[in-house]
N, C-alpha and C. Protein backbone atom coordinates (compact mmCIF):
# COMPACT_ATOMS: atom_id res chain seq x y z
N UNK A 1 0.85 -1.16 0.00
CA UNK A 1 0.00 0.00 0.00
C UNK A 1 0.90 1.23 0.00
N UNK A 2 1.26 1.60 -1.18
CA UNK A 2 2.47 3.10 -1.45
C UNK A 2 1.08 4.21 -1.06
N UNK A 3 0.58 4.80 -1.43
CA UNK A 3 -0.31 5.64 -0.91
C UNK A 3 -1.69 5.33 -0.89
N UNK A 4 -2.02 5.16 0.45
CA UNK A 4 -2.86 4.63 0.56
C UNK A 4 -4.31 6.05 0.78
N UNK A 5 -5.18 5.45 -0.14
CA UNK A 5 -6.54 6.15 -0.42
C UNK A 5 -7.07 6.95 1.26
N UNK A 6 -7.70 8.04 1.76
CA UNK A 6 -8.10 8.31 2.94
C UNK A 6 -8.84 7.67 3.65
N UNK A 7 -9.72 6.87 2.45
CA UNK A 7 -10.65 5.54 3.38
C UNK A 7 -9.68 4.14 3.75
N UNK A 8 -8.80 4.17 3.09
CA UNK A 8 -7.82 3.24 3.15
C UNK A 8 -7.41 3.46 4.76
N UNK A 9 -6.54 4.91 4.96
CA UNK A 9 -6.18 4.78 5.90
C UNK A 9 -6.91 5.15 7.15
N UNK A 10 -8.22 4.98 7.07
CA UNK A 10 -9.40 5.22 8.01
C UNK A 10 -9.50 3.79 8.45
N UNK A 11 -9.55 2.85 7.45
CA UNK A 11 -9.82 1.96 7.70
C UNK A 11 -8.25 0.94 8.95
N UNK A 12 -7.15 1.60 8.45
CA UNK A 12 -6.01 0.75 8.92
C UNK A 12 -5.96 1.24 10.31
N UNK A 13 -6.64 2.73 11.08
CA UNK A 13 -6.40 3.25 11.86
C UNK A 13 -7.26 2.54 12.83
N UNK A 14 -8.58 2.20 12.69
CA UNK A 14 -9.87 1.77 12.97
C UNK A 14 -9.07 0.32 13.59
N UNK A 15 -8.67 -0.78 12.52
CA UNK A 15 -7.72 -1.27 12.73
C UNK A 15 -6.49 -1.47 13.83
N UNK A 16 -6.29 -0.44 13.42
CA UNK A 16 -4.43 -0.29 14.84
C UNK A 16 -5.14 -0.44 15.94
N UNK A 17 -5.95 0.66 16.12
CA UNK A 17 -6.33 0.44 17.59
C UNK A 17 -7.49 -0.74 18.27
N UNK A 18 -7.88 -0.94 17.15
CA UNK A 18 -8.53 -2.77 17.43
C UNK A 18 -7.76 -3.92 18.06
N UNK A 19 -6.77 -3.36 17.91
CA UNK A 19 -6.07 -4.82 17.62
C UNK A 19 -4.71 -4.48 18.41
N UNK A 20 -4.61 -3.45 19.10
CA UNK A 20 -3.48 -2.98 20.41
C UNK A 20 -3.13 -3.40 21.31
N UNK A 21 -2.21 -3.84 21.97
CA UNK A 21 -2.48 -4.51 23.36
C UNK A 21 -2.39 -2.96 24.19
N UNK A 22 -2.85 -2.92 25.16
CA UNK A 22 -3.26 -1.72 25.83
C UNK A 22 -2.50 -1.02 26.36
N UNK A 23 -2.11 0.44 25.92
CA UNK A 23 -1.38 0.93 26.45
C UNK A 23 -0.14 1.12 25.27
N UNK A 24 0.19 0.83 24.36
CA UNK A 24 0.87 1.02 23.20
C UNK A 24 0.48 1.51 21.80
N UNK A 25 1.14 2.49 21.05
CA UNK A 25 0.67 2.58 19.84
C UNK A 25 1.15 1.81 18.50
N UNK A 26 0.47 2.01 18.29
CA UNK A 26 0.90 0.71 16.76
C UNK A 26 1.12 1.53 15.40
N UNK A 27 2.27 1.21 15.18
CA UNK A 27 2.83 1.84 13.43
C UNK A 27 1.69 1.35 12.24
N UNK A 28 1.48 2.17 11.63
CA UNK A 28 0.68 1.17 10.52
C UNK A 28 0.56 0.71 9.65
N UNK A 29 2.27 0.60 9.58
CA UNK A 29 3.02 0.11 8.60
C UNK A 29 3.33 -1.84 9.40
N UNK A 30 3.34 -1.49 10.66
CA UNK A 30 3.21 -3.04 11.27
C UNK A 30 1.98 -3.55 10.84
N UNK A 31 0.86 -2.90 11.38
CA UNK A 31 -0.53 -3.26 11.21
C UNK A 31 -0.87 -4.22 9.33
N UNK A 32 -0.19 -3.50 8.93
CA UNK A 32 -0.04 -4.18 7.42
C UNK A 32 0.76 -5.29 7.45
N UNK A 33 1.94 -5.38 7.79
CA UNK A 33 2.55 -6.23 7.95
C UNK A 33 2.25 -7.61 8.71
N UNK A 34 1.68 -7.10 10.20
CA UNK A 34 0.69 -8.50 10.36
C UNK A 34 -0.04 -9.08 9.65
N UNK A 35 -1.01 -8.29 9.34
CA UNK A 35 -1.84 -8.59 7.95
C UNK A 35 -1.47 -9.66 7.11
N UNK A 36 -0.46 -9.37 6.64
CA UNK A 36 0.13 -10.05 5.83
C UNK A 36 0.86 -11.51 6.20
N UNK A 37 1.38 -11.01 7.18
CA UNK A 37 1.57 -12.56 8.13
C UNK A 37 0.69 -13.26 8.35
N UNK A 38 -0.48 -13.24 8.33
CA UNK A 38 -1.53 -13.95 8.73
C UNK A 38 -1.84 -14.82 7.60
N UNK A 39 -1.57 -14.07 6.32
CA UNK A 39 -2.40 -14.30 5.00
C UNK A 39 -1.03 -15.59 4.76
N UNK A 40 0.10 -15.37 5.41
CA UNK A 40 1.52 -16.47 4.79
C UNK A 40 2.01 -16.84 6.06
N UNK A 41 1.38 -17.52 6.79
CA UNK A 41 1.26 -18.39 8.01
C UNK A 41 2.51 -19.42 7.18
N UNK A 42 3.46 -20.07 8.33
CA UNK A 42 3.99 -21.13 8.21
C UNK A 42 3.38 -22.59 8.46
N UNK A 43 3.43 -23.73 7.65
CA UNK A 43 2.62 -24.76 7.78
C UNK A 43 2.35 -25.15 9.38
N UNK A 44 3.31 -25.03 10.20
CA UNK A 44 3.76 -25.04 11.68
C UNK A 44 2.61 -24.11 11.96
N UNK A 45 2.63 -22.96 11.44
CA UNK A 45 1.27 -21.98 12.64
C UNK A 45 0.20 -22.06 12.27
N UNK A 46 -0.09 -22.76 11.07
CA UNK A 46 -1.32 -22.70 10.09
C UNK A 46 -2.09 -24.33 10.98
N UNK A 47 -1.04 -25.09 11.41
CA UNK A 47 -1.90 -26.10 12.70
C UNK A 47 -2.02 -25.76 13.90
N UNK A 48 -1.04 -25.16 14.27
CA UNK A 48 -1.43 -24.67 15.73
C UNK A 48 -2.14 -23.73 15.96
N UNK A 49 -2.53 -22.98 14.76
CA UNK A 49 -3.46 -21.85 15.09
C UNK A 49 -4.92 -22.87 14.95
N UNK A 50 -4.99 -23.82 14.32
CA UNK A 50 -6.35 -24.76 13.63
C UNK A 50 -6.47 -25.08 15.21
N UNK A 51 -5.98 -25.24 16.03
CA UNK A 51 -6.25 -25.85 17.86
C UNK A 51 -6.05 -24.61 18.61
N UNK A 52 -5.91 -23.16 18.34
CA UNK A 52 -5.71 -22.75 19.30
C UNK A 52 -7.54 -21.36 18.35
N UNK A 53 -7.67 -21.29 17.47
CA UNK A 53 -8.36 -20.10 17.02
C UNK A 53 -9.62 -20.48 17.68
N UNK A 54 -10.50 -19.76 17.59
CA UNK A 54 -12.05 -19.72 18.48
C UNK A 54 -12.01 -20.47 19.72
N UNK A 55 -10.81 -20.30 20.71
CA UNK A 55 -10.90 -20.64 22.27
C UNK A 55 -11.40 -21.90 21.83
N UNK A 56 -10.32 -22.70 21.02
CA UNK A 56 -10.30 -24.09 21.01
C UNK A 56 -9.76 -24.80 22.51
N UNK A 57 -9.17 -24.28 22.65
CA UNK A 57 -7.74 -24.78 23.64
C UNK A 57 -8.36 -24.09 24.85
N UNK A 58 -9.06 -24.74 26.13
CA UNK A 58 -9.32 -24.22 27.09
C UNK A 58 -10.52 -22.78 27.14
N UNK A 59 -10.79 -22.80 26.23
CA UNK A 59 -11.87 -21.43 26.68
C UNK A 59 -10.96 -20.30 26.49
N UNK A 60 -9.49 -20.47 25.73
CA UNK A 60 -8.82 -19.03 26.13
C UNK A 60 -9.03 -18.48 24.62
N UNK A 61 -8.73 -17.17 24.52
CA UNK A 61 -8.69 -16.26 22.95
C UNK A 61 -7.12 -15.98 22.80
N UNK A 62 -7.10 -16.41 21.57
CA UNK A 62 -5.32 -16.46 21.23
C UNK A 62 -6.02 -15.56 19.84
N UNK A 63 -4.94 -14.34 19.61
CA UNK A 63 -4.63 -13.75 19.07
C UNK A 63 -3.81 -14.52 17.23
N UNK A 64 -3.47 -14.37 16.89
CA UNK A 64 -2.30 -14.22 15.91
C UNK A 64 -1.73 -13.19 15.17
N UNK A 65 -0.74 -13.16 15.32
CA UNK A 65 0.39 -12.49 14.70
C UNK A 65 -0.27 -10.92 15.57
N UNK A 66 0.06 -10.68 16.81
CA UNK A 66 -0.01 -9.36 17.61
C UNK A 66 0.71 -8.57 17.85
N UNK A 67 0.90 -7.57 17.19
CA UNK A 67 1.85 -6.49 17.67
C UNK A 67 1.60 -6.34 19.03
N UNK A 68 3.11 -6.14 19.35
CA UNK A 68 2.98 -5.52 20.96
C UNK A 68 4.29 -5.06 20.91
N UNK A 69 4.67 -4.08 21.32
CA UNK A 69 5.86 -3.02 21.86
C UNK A 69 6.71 -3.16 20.09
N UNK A 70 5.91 -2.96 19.04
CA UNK A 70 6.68 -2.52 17.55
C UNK A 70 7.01 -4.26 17.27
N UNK A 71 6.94 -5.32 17.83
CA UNK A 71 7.59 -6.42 17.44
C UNK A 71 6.13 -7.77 17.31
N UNK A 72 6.26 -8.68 16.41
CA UNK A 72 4.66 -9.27 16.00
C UNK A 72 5.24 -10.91 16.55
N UNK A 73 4.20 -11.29 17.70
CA UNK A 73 4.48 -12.27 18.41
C UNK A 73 3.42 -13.33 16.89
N UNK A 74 4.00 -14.42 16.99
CA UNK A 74 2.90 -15.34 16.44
C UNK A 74 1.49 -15.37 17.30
N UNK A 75 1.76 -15.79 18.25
CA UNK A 75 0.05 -16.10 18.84
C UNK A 75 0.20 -15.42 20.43
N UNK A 76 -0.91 -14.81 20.59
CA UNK A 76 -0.76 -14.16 22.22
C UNK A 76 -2.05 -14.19 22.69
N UNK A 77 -2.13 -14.44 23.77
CA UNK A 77 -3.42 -15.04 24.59
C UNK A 77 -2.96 -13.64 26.17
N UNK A 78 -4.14 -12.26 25.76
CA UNK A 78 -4.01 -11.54 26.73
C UNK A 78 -4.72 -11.89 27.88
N UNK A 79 -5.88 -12.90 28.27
CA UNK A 79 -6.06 -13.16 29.31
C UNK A 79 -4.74 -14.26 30.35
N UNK A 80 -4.05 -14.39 29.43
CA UNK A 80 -2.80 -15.02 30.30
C UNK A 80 -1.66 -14.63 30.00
N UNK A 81 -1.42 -13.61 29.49
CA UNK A 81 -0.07 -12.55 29.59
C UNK A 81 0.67 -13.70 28.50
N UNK A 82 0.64 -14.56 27.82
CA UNK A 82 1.61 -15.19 26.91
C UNK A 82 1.29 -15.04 25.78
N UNK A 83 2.73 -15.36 25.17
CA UNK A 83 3.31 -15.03 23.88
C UNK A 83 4.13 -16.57 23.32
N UNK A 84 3.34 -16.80 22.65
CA UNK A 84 4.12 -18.59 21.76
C UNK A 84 4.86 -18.03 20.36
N UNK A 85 5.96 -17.87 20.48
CA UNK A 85 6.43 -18.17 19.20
C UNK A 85 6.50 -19.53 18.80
N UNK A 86 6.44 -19.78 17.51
CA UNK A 86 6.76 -20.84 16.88
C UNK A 86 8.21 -21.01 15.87
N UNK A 87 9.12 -21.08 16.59
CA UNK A 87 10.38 -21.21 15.73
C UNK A 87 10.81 -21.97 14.69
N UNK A 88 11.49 -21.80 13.67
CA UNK A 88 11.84 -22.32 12.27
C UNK A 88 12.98 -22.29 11.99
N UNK A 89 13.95 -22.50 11.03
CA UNK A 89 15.53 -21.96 11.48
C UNK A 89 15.67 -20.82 11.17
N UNK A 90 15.09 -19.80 10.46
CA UNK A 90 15.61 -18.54 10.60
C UNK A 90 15.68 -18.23 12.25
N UNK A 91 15.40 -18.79 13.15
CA UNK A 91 15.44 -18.27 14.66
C UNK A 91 16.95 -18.49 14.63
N UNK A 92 17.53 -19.63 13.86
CA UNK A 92 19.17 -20.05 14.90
C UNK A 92 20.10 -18.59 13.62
N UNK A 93 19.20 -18.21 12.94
CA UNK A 93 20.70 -16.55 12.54
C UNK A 93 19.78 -15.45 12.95
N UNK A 94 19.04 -15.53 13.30
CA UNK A 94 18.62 -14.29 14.52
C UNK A 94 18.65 -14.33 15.55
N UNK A 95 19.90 -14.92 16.50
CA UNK A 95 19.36 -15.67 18.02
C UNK A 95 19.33 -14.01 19.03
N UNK A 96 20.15 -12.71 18.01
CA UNK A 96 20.63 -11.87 19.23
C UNK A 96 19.00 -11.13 19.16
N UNK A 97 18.66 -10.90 17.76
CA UNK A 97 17.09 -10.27 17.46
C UNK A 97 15.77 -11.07 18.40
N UNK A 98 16.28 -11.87 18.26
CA UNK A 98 14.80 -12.74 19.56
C UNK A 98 15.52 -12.61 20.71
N UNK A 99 16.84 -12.37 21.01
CA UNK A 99 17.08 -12.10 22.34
C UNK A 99 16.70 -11.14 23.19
N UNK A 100 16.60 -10.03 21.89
CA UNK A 100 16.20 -8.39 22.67
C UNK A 100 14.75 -8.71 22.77
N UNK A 101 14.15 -9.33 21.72
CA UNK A 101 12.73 -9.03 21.76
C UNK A 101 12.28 -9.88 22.41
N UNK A 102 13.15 -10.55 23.10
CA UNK A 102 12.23 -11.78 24.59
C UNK A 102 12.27 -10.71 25.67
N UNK A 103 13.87 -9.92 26.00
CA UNK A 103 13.57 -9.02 26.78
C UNK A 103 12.71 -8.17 26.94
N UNK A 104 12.52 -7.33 25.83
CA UNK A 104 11.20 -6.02 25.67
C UNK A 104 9.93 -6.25 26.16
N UNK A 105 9.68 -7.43 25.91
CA UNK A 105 8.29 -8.79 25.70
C UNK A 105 8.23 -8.85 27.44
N UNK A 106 9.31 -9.66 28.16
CA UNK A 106 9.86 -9.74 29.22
C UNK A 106 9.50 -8.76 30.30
N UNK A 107 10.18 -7.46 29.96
CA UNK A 107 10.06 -6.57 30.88
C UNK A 107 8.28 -5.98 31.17
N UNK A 108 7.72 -5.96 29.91
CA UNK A 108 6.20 -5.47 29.73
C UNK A 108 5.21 -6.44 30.42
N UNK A 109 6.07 -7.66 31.55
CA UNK A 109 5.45 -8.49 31.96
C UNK A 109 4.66 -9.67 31.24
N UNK A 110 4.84 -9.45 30.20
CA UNK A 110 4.94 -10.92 29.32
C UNK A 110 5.09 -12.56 29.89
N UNK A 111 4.73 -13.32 29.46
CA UNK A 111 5.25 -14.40 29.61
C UNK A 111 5.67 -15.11 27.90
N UNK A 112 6.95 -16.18 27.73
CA UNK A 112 7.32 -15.98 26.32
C UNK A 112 7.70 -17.81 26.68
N UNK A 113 6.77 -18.41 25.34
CA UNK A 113 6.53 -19.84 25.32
C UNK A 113 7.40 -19.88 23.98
N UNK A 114 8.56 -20.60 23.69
CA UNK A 114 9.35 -20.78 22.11
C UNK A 114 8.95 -22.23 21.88
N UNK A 115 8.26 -22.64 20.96
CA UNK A 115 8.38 -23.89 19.95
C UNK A 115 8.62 -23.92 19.40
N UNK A 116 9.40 -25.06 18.82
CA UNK A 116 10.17 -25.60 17.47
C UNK A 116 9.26 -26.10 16.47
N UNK A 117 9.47 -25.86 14.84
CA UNK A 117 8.50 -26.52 14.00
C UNK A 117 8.09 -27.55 14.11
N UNK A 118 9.33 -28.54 14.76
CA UNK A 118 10.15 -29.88 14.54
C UNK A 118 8.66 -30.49 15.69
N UNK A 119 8.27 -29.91 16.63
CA UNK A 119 7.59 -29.89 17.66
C UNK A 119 5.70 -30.02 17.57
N UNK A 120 5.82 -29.00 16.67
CA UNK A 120 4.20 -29.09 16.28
C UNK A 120 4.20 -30.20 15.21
N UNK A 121 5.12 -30.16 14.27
CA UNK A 121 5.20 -31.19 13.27
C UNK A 121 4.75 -32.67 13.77
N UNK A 122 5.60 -32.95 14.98
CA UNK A 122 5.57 -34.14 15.35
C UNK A 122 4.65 -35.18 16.82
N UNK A 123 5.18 -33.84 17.49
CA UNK A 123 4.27 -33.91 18.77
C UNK A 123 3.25 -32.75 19.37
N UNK A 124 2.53 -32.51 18.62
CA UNK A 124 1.63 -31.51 18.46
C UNK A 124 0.50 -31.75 20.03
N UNK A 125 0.15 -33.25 20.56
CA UNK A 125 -0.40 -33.28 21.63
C UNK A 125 0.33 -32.55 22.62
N UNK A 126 1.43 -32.89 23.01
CA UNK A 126 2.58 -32.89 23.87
C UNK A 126 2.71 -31.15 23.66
N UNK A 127 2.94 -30.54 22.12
CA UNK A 127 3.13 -29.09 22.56
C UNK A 127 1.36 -28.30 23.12
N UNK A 128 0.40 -28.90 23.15
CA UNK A 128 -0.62 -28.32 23.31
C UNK A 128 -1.26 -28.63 24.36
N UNK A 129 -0.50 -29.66 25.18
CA UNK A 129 -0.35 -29.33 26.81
C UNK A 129 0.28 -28.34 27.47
N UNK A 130 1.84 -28.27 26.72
CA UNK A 130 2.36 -27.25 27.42
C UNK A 130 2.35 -25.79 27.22
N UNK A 131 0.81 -25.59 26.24
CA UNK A 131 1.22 -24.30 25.99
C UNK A 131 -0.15 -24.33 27.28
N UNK A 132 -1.30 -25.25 27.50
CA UNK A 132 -2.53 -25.72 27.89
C UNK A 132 -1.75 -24.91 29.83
N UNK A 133 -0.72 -26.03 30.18
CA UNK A 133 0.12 -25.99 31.37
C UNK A 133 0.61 -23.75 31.58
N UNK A 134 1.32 -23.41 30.57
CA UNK A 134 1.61 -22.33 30.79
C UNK A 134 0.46 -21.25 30.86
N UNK A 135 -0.48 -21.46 30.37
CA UNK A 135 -1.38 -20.45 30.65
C UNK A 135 -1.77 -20.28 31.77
N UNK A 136 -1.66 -21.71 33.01
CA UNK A 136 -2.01 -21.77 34.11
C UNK A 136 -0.89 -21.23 35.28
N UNK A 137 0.10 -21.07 34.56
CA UNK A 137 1.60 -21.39 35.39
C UNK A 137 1.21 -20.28 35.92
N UNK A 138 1.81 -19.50 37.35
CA UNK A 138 1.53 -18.43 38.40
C UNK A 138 3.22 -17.68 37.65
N UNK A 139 3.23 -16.53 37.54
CA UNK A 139 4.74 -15.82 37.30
C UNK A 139 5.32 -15.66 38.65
């Protein structure tokens, strides 16, 4: 979207703040960018979102792809302060970029769940206990 029409950006604004976690503002140049993440899900989030979307998983509401503090978690469940990434190997040549952004995540009182593809791929029960287990965990 190079220039985007005034209803265009009525509409992305309407948007940003829909979709905020509270207390932060959202670029809306991210807001697109989630967007777009959503639409090119990895086969890995495109199942775990199939068990976690419409408060499959416990009665809770998981998000996908949520901005929070400028950085887009895969799935975040604000009634339990967590954040699941789902890792792939671009994580092992970004280890220092997910390092800061576990901190940022971290400090905002976050809680930060990392899975491996290798994980949903294979033992998909086993990761959907423990994401089931962390929502309950006390910080």
């Amino acid at each position: 979207m190079d220039n985007p029409t005034p209803q265009q950006l009525s509409l992305l604004k309407k948007e940003a703040t829909r979709n905020i976690v509270i207390g932060q503002k959202v670029d809306l140049v991210k807001v697109q960018r989630a967007k777009e993440l959503r639409q090119q899900m990895t086969p890995e989030e495109k199942i775990l979102w199939q068990h976690l979307r419409a408060n499959r998983l416990n009665g809770l509401h998981f998000r996908r792809q949520q901005i929070i503090d400028g950085f887009i978690a895969d799935f975040y469940c604000h009634a339990t302060r967590l954040v699941i990434e789902v890792d792939g190997k671009i994580h092992e040549q970004q280890a220092e970029y997910d390092a800061e952004r576990d901190k940022v995540l971290l400090a905002r009182g976050l809680r930060l769940l990392r899975i491996r593809n290798e994980e949903v791929r294979y033992e998909l029960d086993k990761v959907l206990r423990r994401i089931s287990k962390a929502c309950y965990e006390e910080t």
